[in-house]
C-alpha atoms as a PDB file:
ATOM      1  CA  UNK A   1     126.088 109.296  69.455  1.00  0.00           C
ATOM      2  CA  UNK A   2     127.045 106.149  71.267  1.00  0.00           C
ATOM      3  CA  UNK A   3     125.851 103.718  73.859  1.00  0.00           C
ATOM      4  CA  UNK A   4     126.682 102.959  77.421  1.00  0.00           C
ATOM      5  CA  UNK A   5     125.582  99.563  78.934  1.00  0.00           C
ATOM      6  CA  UNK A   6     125.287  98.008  81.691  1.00  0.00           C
ATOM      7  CA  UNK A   7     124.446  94.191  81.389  1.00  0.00           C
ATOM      8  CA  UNK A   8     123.628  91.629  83.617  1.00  0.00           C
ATOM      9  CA  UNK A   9     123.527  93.197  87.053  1.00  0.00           C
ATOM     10  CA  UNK A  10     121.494  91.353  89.827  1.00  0.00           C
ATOM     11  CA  UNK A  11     120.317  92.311  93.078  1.00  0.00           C
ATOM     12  CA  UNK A  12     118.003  90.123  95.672  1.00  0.00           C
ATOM     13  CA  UNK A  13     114.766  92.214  96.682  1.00  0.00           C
ATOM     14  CA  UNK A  14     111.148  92.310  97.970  1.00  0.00           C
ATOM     15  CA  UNK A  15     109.045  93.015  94.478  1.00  0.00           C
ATOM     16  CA  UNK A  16     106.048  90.917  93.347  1.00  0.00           C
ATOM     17  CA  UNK A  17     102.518  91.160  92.970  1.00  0.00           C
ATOM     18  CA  UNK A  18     101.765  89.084  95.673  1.00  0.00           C
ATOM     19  CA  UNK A  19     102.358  90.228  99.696  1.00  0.00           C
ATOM     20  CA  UNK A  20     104.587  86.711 100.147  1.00  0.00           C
ATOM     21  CA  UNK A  21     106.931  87.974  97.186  1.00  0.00           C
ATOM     22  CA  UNK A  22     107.645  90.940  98.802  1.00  0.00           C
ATOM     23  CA  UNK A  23     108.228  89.801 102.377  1.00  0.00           C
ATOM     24  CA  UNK A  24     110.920  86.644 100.894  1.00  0.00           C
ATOM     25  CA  UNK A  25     112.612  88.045  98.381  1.00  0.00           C
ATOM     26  CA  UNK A  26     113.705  87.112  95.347  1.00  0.00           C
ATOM     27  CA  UNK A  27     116.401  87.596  92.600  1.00  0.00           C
ATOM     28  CA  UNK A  28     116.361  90.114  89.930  1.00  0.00           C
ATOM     29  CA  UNK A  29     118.491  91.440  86.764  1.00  0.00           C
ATOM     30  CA  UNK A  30     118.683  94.783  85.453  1.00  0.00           C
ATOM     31  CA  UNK A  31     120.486  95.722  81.735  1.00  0.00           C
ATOM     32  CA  UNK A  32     120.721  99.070  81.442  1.00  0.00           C
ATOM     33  CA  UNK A  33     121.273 100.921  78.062  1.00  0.00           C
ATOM     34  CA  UNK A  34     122.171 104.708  77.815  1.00  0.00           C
ATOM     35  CA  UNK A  35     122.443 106.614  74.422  1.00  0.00           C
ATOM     36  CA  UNK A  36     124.239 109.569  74.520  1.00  0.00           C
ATOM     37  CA  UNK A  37     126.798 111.937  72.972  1.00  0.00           C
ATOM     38  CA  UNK A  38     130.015 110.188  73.635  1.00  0.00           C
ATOM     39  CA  UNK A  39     132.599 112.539  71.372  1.00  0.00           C
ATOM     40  CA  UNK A  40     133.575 114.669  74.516  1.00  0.00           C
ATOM     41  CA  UNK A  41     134.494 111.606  76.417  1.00  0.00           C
ATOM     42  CA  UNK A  42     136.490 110.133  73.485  1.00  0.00           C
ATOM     43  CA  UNK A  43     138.409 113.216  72.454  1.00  0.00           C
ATOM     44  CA  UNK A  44     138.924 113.995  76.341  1.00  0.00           C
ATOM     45  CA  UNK A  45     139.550 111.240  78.163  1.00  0.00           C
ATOM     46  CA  UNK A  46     137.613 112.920  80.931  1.00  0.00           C
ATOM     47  CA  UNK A  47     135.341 111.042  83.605  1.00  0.00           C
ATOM     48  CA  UNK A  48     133.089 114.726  83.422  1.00  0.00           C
ATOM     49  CA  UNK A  49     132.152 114.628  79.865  1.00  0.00           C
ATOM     50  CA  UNK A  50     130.331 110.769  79.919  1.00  0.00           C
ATOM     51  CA  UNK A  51     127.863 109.273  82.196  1.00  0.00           C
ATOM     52  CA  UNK A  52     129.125 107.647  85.207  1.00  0.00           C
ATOM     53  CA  UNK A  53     128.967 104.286  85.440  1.00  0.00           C
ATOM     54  CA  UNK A  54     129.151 104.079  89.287  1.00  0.00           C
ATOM     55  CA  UNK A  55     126.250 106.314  89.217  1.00  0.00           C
ATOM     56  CA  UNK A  56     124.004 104.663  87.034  1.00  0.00           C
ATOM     57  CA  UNK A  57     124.555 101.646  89.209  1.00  0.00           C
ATOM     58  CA  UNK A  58     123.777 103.840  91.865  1.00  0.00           C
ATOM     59  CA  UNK A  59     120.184 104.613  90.467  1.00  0.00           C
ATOM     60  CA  UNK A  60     119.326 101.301  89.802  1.00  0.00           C
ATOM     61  CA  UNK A  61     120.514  99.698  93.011  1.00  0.00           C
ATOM     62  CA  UNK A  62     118.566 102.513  94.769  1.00  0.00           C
ATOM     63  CA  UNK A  63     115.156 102.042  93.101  1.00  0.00           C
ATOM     64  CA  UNK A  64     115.654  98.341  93.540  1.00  0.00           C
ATOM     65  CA  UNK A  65     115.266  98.856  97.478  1.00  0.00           C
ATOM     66  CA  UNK A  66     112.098 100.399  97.267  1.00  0.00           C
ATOM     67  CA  UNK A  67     109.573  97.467  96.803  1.00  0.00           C
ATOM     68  CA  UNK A  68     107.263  97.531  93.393  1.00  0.00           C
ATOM     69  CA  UNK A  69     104.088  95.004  92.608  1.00  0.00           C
ATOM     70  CA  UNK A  70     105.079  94.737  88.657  1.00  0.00           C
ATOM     71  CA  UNK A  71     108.387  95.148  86.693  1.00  0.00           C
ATOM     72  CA  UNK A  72     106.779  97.463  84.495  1.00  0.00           C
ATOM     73  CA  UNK A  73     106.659 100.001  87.640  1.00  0.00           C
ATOM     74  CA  UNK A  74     109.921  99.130  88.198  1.00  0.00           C
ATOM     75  CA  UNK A  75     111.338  99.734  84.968  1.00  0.00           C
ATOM     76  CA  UNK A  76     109.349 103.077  84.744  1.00  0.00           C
ATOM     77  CA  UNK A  77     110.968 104.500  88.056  1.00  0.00           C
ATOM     78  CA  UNK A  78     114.693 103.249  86.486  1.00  0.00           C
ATOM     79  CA  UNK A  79     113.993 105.439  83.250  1.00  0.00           C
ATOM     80  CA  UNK A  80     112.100 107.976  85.541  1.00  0.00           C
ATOM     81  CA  UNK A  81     115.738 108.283  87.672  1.00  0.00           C
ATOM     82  CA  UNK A  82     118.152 107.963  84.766  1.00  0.00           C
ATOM     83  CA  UNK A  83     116.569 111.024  82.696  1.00  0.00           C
ATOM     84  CA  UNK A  84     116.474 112.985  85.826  1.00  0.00           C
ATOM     85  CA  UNK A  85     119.960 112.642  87.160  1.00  0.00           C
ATOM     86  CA  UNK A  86     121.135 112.729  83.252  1.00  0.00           C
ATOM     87  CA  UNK A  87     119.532 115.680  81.417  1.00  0.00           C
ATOM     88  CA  UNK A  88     122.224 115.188  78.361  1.00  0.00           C
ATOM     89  CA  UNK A  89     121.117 111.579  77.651  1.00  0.00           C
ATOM     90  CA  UNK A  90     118.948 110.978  74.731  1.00  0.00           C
ATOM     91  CA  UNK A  91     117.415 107.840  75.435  1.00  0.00           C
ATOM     92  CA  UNK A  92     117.271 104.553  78.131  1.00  0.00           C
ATOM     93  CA  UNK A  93     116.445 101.306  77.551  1.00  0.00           C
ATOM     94  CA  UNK A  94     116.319  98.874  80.740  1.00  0.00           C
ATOM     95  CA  UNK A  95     114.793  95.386  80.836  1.00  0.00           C
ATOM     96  CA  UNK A  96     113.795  94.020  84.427  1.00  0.00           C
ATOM     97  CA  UNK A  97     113.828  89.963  85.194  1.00  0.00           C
ATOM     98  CA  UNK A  98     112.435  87.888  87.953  1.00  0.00           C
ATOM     99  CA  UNK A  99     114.254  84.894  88.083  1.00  0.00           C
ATOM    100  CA  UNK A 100     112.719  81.946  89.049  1.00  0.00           C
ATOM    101  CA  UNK A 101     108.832  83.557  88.768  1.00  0.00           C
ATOM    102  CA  UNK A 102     106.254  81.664  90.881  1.00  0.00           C
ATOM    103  CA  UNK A 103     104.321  80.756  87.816  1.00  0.00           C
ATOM    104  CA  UNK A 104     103.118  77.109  89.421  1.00  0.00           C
ATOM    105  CA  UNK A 105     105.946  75.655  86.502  1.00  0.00           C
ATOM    106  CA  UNK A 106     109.728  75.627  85.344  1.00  0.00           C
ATOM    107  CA  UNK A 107     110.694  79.310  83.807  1.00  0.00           C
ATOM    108  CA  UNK A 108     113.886  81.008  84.544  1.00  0.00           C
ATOM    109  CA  UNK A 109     112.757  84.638  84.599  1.00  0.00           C
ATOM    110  CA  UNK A 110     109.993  87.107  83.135  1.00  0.00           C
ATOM    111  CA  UNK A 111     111.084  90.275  82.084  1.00  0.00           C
ATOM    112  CA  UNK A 112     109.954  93.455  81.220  1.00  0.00           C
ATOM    113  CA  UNK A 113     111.661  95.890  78.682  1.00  0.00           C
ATOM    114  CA  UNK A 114     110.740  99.422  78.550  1.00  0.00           C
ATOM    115  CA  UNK A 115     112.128 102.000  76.335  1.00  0.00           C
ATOM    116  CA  UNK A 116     111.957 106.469  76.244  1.00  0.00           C
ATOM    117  CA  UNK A 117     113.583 108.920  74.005  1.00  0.00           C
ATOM    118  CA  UNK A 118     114.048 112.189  75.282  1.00  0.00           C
END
């Protein structure tokens, strides 16, 4: 078993509870963790026998267009996406922030973090 990550990526979109957050916009991270067999890969050297990271980017930049109320939904589609276009992989992890939350005070970002084992 092994892990695949993919940390600190950031995309500007229209999420947020509230109708004014999704028509501005706003700034959001995504880590992404993938365990998975990685022995084929290693013994290989073989782009086939691993999860593709330009893929998994893919996913996540993908469900980031389409506009969610909560990070929990959010995060739900991501692991929803990543076990479907993945059957081998074992388990996800992905954490969603807001940066910048309009919480009436100073706070960088809220985040989510959501876990599933296959």
């Amino acid at each position: 078993m092994g892990q695949i990550a993919l940390e600190g990526m950031e995309f500007f979109a229209f999420h947020g509870y509230y109708d004014e957050e999704q028509k501005i916009g706003n700034k959001y991270g995504v880590d992404l963790y993938i365990d998975t067999d990685l022995h084929a890969a290693g013994a290989s050297d073989q782009l086939r026998e691993t999860v593709n990271y330009e893929v998994l980017y893919r996913v996540v930049a993908e469900e980031m267009l389409a506009p969610a109320r909560l990070l929990e939904h959010l995060g739900h589609r991501v692991l929803d996406r990543v076990l479907e276009e993945f059957p081998y992989v074992n388990g996800v992890r992905v954490s969603v922030s807001k940066f910048n939350p309009p919480l009436g005070g100073i706070c960088h970002r809220a985040r989510v973090t959501l876990e599933r084992q296959r």
